[in-house]
Protein backbone atom coordinates (compact mmCIF):
# COMPACT_ATOMS: atom_id res chain seq x y z
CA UNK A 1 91.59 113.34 104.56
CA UNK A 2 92.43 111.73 100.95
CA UNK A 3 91.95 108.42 102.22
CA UNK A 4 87.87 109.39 103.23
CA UNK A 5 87.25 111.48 100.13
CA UNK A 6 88.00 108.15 98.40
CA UNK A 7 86.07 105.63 100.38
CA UNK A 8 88.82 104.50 102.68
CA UNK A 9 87.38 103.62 105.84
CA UNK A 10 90.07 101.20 107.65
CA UNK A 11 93.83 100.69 106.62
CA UNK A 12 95.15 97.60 107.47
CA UNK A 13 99.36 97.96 108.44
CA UNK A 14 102.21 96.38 109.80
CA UNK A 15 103.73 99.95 110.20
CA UNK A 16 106.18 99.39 107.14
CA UNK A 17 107.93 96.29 108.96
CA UNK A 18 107.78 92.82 109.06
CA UNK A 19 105.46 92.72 112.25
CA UNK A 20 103.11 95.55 113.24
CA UNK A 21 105.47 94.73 117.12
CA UNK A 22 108.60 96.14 115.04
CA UNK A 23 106.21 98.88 113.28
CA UNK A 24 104.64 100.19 115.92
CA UNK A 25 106.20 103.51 115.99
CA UNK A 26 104.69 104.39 112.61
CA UNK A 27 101.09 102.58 114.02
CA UNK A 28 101.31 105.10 116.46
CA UNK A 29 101.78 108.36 113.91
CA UNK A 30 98.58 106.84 111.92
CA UNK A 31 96.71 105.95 115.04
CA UNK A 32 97.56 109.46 116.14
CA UNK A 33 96.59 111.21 112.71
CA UNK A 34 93.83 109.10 111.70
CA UNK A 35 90.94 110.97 112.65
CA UNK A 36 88.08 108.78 111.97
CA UNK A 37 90.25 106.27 109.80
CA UNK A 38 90.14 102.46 111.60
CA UNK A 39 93.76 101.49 111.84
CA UNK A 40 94.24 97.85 111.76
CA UNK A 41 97.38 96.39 113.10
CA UNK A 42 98.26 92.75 111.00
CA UNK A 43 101.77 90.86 110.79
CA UNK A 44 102.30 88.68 114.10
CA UNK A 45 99.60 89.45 115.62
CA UNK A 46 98.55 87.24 118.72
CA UNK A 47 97.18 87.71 122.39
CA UNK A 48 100.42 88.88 123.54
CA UNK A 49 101.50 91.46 120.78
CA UNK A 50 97.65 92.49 121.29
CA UNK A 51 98.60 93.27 124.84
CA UNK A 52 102.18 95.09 124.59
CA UNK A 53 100.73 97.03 120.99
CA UNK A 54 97.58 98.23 122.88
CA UNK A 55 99.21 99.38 126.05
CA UNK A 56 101.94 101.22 124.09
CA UNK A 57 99.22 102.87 121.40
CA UNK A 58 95.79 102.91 123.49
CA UNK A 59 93.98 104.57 120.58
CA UNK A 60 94.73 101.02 118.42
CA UNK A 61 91.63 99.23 118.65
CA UNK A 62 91.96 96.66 115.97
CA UNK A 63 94.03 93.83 115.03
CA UNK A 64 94.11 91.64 112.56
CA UNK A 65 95.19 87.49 113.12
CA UNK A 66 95.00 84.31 111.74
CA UNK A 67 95.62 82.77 115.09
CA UNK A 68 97.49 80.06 113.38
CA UNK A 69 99.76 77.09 114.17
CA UNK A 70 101.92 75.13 111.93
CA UNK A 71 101.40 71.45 111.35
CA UNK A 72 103.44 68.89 109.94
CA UNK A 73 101.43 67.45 107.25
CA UNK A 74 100.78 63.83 107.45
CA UNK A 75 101.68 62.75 103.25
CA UNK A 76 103.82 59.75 103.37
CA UNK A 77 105.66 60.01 100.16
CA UNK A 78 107.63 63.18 99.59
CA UNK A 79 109.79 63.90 96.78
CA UNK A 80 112.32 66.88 97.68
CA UNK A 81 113.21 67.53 94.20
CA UNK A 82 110.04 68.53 92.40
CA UNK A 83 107.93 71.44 94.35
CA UNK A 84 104.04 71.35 93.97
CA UNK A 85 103.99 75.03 95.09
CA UNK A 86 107.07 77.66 95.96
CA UNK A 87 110.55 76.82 96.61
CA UNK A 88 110.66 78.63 99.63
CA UNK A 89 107.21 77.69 101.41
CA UNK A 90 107.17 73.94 102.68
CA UNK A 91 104.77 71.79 101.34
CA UNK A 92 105.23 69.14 104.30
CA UNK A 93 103.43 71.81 107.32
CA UNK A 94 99.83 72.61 107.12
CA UNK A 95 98.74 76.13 108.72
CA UNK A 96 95.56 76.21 110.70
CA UNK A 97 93.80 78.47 112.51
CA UNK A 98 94.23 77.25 116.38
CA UNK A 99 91.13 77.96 118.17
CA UNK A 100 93.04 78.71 121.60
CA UNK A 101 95.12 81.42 120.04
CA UNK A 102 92.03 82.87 119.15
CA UNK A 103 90.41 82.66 122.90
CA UNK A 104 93.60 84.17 124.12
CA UNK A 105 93.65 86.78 122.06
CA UNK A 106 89.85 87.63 122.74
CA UNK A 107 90.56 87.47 126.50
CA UNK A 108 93.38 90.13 126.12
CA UNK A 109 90.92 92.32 123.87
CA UNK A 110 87.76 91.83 126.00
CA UNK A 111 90.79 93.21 129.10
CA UNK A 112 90.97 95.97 126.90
């Protein structure tokens, strides 16, 4: 186990995909081969991709979330053509951690 001999306790992975829900077949070959390695599943994680992930791979224990919403910021003037930040990420929604996503997802974990 490389990952041990150098200090590697947990690996955090979406399985190679854009959401550890399309990656799970890979989760499952390191949840499988991880020995005492913590596997953390992260990329659109919430109570319900909790639920399908740990029913498919029942030796996934952990999961990673922001528990997040989006909301529309409330700045009144907005100028489209100069960008404060990146092109491609709105500066007009605000992304905060939504504490019911949270209790959901700690309700399908405690079910666990």
């Amino acid at each position: 186990m490389q990952c041990k001999k150098l200090g590697i306790n947990t690996i955090l992975t979406s399985g190679a995909k854009n959401s550890a829900l399309d990656g799970k077949e890979l989760i499952k070959k390191l949840c499988d081969n991880a020995g005492c390695i913590e596997i953390l599943a992260g990329a659109g994680i919430n109570a319900k991709t909790i639920e399908i992930l740990s029913n498919q791979i029942p030796k996934l224990k952990s999961f990673h979330m922001s528990g997040k919403k989006v909301l529309e910021s409330s700045m009144k003037y907005r100028n489209r053509d100069v960008f404060m930040g990146l092109k491609d990420i709105s500066e007009y929604e605000i992304w905060q951690t939504d504490i019911n996503e949270i209790k959901l997802a700690r309700t399908v974990l405690e079910s666990i």
